[in-house]
PDB file of N, CA and C in Angstrom:
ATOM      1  N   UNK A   1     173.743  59.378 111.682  1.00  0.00           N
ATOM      2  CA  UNK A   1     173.736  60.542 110.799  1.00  0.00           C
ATOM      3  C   UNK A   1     175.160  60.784 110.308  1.00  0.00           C
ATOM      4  N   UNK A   2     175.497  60.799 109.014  1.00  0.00           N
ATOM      5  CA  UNK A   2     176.428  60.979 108.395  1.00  0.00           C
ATOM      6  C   UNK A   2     177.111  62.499 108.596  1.00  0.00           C
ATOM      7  N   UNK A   3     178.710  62.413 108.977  1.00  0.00           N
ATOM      8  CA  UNK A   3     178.998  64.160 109.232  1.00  0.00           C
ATOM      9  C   UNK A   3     179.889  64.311 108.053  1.00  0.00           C
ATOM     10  N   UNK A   4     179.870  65.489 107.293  1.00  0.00           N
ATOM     11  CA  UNK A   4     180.693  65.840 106.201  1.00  0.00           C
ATOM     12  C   UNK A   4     181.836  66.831 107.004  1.00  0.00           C
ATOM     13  N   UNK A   5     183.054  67.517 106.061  1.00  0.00           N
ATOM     14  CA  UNK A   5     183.802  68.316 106.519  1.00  0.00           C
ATOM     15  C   UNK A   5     183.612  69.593 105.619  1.00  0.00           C
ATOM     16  N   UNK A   6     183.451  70.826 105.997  1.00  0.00           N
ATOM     17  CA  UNK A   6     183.381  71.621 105.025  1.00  0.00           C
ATOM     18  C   UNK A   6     184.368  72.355 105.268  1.00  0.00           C
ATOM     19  N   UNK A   7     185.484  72.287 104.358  1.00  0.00           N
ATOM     20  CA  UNK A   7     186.925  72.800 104.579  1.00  0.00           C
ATOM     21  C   UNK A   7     187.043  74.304 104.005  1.00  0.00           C
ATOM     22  N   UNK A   8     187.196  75.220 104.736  1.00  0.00           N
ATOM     23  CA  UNK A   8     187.226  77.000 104.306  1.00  0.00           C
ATOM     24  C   UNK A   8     188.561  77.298 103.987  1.00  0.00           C
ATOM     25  N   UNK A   9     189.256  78.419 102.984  1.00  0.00           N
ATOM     26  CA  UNK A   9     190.240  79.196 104.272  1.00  0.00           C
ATOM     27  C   UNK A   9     189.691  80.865 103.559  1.00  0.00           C
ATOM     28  N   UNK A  10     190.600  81.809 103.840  1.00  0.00           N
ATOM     29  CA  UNK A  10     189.856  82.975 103.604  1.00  0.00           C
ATOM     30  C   UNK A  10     189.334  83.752 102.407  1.00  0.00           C
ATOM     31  N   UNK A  11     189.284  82.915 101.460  1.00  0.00           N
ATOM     32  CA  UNK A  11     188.598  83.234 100.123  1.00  0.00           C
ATOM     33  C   UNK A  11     187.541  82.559  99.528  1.00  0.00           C
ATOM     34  N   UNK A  12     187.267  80.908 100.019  1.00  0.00           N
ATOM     35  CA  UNK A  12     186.288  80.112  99.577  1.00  0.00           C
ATOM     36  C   UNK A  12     186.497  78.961 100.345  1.00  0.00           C
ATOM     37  N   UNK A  13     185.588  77.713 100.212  1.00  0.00           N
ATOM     38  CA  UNK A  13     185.078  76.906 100.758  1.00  0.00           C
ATOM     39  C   UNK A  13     184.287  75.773  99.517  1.00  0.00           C
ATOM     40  N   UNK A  14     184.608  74.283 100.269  1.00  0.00           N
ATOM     41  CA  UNK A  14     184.668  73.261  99.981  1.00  0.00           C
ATOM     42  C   UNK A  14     183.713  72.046 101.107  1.00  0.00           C
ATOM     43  N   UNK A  15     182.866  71.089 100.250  1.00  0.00           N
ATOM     44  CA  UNK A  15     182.479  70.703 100.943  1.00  0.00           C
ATOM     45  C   UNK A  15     182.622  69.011 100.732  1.00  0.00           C
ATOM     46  N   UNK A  16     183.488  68.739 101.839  1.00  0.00           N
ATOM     47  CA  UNK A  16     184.563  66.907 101.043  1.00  0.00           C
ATOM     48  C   UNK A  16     183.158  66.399 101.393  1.00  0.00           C
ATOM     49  N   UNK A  17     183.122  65.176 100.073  1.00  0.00           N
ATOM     50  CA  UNK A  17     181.856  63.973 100.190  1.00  0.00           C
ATOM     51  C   UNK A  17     182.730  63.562  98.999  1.00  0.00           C
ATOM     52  N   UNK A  18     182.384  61.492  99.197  1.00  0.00           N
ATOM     53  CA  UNK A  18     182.914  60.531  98.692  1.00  0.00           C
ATOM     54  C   UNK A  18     182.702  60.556  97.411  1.00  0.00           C
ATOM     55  N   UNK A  19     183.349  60.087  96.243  1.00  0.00           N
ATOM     56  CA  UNK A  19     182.845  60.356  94.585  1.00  0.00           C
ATOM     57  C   UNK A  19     181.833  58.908  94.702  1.00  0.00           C
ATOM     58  N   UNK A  20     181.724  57.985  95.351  1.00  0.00           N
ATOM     59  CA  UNK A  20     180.720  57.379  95.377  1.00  0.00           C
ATOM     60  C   UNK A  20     179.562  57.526  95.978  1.00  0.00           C
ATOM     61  N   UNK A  21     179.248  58.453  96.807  1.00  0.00           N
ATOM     62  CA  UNK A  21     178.112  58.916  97.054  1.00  0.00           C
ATOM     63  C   UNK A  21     177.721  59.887  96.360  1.00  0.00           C
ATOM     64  N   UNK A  22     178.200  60.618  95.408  1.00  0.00           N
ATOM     65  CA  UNK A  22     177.909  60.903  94.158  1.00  0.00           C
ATOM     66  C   UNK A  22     177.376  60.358  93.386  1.00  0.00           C
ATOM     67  N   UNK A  23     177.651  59.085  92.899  1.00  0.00           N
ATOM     68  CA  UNK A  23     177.314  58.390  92.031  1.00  0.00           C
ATOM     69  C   UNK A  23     176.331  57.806  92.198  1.00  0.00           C
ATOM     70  N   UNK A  24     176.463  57.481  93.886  1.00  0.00           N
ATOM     71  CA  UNK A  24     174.841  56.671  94.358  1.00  0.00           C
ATOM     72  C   UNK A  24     174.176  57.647  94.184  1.00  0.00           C
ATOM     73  N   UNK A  25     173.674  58.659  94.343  1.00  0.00           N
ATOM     74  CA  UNK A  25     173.016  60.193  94.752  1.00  0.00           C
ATOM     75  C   UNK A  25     172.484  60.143  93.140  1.00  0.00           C
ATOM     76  N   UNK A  26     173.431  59.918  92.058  1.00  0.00           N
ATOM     77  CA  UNK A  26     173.181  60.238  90.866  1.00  0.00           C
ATOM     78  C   UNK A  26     173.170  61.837  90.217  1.00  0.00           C
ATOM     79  N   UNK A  27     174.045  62.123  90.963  1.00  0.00           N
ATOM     80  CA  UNK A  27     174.630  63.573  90.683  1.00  0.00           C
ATOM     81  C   UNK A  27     175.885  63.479  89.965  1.00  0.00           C
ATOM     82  N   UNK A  28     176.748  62.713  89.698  1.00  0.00           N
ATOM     83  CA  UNK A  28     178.322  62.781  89.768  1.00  0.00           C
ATOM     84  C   UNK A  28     178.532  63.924  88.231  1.00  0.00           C
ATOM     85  N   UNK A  29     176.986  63.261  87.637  1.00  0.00           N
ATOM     86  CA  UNK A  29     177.599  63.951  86.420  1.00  0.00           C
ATOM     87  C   UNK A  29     177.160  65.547  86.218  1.00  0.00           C
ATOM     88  N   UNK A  30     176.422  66.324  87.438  1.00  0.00           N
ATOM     89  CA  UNK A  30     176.164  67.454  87.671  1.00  0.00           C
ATOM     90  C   UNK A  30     177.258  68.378  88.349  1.00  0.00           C
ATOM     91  N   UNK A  31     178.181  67.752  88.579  1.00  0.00           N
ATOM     92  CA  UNK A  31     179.295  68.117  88.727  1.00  0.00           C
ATOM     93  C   UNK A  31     180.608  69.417  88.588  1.00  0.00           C
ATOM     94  N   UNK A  32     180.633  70.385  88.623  1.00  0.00           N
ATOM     95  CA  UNK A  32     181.116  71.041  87.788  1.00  0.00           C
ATOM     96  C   UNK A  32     182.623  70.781  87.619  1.00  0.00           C
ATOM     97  N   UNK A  33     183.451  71.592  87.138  1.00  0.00           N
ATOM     98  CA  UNK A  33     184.935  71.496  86.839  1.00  0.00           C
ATOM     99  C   UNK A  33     185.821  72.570  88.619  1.00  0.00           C
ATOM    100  N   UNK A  34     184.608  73.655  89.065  1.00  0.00           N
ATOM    101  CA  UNK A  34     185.026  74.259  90.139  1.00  0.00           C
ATOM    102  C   UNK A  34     184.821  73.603  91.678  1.00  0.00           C
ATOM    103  N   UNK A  35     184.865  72.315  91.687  1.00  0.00           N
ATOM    104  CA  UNK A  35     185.282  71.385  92.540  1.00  0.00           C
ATOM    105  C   UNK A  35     186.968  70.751  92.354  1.00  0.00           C
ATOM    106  N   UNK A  36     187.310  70.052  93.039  1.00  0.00           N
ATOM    107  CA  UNK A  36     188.692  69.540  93.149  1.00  0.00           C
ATOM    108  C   UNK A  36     188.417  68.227  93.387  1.00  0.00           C
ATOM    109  N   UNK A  37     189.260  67.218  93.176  1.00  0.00           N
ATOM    110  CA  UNK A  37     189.653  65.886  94.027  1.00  0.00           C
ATOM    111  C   UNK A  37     190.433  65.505  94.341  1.00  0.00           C
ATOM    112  N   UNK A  38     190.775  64.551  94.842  1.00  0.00           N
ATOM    113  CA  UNK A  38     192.022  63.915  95.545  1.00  0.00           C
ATOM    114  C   UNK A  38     191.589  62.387  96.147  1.00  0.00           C
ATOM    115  N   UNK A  39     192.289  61.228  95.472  1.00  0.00           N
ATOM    116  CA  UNK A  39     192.267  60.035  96.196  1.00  0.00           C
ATOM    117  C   UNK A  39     190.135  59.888  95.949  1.00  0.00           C
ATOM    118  N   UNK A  40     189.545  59.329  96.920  1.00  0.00           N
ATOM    119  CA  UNK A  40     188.121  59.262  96.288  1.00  0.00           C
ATOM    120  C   UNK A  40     187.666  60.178  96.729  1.00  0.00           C
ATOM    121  N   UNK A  41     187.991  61.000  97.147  1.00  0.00           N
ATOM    122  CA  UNK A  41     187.266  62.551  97.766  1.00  0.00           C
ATOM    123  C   UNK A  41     187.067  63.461  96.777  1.00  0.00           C
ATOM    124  N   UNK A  42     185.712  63.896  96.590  1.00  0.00           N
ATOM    125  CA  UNK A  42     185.260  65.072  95.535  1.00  0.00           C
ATOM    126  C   UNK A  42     185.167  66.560  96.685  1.00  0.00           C
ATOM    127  N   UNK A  43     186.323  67.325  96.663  1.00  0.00           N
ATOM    128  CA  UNK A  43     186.184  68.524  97.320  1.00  0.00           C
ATOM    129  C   UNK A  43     184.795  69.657  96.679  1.00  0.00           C
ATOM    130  N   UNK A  44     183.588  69.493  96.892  1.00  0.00           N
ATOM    131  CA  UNK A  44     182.546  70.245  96.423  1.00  0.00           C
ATOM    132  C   UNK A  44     182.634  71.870  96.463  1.00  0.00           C
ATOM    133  N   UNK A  45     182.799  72.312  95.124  1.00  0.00           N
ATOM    134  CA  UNK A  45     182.689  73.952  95.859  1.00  0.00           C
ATOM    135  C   UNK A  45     181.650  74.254  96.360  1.00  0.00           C
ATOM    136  N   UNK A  46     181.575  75.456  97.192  1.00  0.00           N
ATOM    137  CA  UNK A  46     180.575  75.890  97.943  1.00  0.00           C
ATOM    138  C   UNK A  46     179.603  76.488  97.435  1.00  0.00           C
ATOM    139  N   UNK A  47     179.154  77.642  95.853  1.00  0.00           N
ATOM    140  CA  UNK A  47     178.488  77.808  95.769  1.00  0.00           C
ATOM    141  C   UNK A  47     177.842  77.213  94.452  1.00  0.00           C
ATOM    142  N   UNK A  48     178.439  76.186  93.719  1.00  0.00           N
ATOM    143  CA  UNK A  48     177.980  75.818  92.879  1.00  0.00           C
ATOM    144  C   UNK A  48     177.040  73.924  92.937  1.00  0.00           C
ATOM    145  N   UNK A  49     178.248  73.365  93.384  1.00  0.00           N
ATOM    146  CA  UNK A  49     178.407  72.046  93.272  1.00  0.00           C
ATOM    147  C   UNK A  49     177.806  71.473  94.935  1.00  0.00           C
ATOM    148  N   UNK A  50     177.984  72.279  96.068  1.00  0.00           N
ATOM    149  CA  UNK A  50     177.583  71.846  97.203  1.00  0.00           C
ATOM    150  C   UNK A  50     176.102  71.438  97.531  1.00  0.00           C
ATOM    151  N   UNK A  51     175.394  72.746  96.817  1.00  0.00           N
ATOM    152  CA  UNK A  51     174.002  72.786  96.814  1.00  0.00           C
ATOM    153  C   UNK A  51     173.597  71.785  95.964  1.00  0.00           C
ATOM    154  N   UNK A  52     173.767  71.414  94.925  1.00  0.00           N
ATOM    155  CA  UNK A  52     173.519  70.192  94.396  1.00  0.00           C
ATOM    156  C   UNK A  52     173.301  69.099  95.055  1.00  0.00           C
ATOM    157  N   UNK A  53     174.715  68.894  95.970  1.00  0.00           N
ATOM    158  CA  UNK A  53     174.387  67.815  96.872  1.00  0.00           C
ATOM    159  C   UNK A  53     174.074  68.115  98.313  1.00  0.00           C
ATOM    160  N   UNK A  54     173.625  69.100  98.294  1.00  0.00           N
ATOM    161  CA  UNK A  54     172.661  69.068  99.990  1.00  0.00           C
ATOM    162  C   UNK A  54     171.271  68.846  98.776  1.00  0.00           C
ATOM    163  N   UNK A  55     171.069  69.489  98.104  1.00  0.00           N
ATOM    164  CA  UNK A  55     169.424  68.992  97.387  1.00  0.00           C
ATOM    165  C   UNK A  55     169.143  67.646  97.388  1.00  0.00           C
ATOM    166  N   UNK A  56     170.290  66.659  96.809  1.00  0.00           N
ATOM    167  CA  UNK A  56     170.056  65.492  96.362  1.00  0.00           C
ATOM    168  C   UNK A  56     169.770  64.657  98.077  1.00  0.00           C
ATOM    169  N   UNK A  57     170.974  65.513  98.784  1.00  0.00           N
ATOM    170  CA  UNK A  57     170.131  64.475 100.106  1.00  0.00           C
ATOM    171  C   UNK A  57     169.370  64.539 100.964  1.00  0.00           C
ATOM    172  N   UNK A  58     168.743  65.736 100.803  1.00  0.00           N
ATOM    173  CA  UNK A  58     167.283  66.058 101.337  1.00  0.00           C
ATOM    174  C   UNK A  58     166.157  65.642 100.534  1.00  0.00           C
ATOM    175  N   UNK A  59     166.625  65.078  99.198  1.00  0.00           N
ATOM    176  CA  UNK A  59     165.196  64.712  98.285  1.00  0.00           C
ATOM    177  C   UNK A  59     165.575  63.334  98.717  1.00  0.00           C
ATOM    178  N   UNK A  60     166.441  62.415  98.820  1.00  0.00           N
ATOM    179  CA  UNK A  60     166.726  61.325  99.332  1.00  0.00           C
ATOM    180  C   UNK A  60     166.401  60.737 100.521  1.00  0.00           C
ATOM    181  N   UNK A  61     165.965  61.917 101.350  1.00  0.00           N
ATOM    182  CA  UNK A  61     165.647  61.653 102.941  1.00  0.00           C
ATOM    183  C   UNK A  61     166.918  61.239 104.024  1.00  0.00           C
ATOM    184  N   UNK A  62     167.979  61.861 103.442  1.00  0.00           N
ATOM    185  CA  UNK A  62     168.786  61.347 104.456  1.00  0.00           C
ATOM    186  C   UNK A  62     170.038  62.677 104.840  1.00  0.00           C
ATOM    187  N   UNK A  63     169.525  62.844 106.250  1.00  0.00           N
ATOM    188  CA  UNK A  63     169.967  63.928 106.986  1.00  0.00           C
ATOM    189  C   UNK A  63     171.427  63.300 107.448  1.00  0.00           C
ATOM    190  N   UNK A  64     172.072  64.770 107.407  1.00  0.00           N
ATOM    191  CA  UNK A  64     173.667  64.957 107.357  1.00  0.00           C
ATOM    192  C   UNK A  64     173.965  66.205 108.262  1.00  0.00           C
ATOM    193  N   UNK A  65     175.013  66.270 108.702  1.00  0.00           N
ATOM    194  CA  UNK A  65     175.493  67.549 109.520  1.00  0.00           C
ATOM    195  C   UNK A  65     177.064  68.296 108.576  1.00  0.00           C
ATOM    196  N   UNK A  66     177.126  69.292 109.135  1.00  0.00           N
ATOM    197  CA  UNK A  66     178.786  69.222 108.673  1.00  0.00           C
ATOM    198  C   UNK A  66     179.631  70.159 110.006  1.00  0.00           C
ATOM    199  N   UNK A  67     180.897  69.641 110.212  1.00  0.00           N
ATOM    200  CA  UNK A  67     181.221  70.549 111.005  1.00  0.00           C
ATOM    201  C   UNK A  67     182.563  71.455 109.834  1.00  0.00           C
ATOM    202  N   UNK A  68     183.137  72.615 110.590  1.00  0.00           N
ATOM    203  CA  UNK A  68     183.712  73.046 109.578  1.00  0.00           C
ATOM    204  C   UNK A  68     185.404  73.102 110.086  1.00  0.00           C
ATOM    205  N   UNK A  69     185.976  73.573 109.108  1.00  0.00           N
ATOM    206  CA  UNK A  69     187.629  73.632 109.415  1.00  0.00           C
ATOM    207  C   UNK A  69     188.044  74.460 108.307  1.00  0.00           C
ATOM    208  N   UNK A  70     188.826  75.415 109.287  1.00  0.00           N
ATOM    209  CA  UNK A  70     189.462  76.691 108.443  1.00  0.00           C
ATOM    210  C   UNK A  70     190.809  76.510 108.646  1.00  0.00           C
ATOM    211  N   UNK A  71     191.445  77.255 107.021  1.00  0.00           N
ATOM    212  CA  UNK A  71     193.149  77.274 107.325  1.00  0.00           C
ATOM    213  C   UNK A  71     193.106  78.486 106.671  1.00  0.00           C
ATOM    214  N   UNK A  72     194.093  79.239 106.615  1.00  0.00           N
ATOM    215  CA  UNK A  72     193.954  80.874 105.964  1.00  0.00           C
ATOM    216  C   UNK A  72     194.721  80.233 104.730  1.00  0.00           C
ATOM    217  N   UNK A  73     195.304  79.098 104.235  1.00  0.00           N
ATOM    218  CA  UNK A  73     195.245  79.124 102.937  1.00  0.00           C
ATOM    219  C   UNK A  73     194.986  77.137 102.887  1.00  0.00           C
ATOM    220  N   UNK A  74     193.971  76.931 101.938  1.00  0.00           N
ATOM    221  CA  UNK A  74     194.069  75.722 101.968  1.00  0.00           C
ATOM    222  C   UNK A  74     194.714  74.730 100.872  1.00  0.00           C
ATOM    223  N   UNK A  75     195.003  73.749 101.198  1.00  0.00           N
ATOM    224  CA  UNK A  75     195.685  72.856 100.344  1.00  0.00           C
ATOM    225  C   UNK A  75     194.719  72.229  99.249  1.00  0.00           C
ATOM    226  N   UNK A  76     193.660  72.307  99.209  1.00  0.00           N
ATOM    227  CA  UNK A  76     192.679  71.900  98.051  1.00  0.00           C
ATOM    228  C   UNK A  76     192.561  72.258  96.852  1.00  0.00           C
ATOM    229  N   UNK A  77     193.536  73.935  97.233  1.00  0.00           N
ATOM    230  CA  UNK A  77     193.233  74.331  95.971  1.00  0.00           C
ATOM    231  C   UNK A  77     194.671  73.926  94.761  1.00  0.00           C
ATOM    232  N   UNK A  78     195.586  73.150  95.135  1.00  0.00           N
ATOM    233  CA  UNK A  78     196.579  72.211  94.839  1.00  0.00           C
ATOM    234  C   UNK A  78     196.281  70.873  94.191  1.00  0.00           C
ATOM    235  N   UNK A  79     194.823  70.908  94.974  1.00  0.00           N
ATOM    236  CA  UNK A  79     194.468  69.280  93.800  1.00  0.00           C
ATOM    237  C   UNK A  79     193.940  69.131  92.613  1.00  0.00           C
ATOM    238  N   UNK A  80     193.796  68.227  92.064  1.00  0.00           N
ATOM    239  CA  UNK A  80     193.463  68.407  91.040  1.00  0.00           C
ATOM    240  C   UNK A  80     191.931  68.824  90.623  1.00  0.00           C
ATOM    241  N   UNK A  81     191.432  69.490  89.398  1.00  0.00           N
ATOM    242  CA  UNK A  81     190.140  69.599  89.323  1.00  0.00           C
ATOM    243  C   UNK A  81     189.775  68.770  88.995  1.00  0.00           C
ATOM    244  N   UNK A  82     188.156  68.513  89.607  1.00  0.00           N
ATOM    245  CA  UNK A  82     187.284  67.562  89.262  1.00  0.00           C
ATOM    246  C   UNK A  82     187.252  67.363  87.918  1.00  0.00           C
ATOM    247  N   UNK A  83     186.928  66.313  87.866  1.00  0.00           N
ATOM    248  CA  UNK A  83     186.711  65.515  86.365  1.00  0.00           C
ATOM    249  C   UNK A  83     185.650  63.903  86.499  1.00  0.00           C
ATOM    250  N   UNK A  84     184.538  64.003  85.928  1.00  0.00           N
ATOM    251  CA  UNK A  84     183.357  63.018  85.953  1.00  0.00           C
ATOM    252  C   UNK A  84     183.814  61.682  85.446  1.00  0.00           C
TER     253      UNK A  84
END
């Protein structure tokens, strides 16, 4: 079972998954602009872009966990925004 990271700090939340499992998923281009990336990591926001991809991998059949990690300010929001 695949574990994701869902990175918080005290204003919002992010949920890191690979831009190629995006692409396999066939979401990449559902994407919004209020995600981030960095290197092949698509930082997912939490209430837009995440749910997208918990949908896609429950219609896919393939169960995932996430554990989480908080910083009271995070560095994600430093990267760059997503772009498809």
């Amino acid at each position: 079972m695949k574990i994701y990271v869902f990175h918080s700090d005290a204003q919002h939340g992010w949920l890191a998954v690979k831009r190629a499992e995006l692409v396999r998923l066939g979401i990449l281009d559902q994407i919004s602009r209020c995600s981030y990336e960095r290197g092949k990591t698509v930082y997912l926001e939490e209430d837009c872009d995440a749910p997208i991809f918990i949908k896609a991998k429950e219609a896919a059949g393939e169960p995932f966990e996430y554990r989480e990690s908080f910083q009271e300010y995070s560095p994600i929001r430093s990267y760059y925004g997503f772009t498809a």
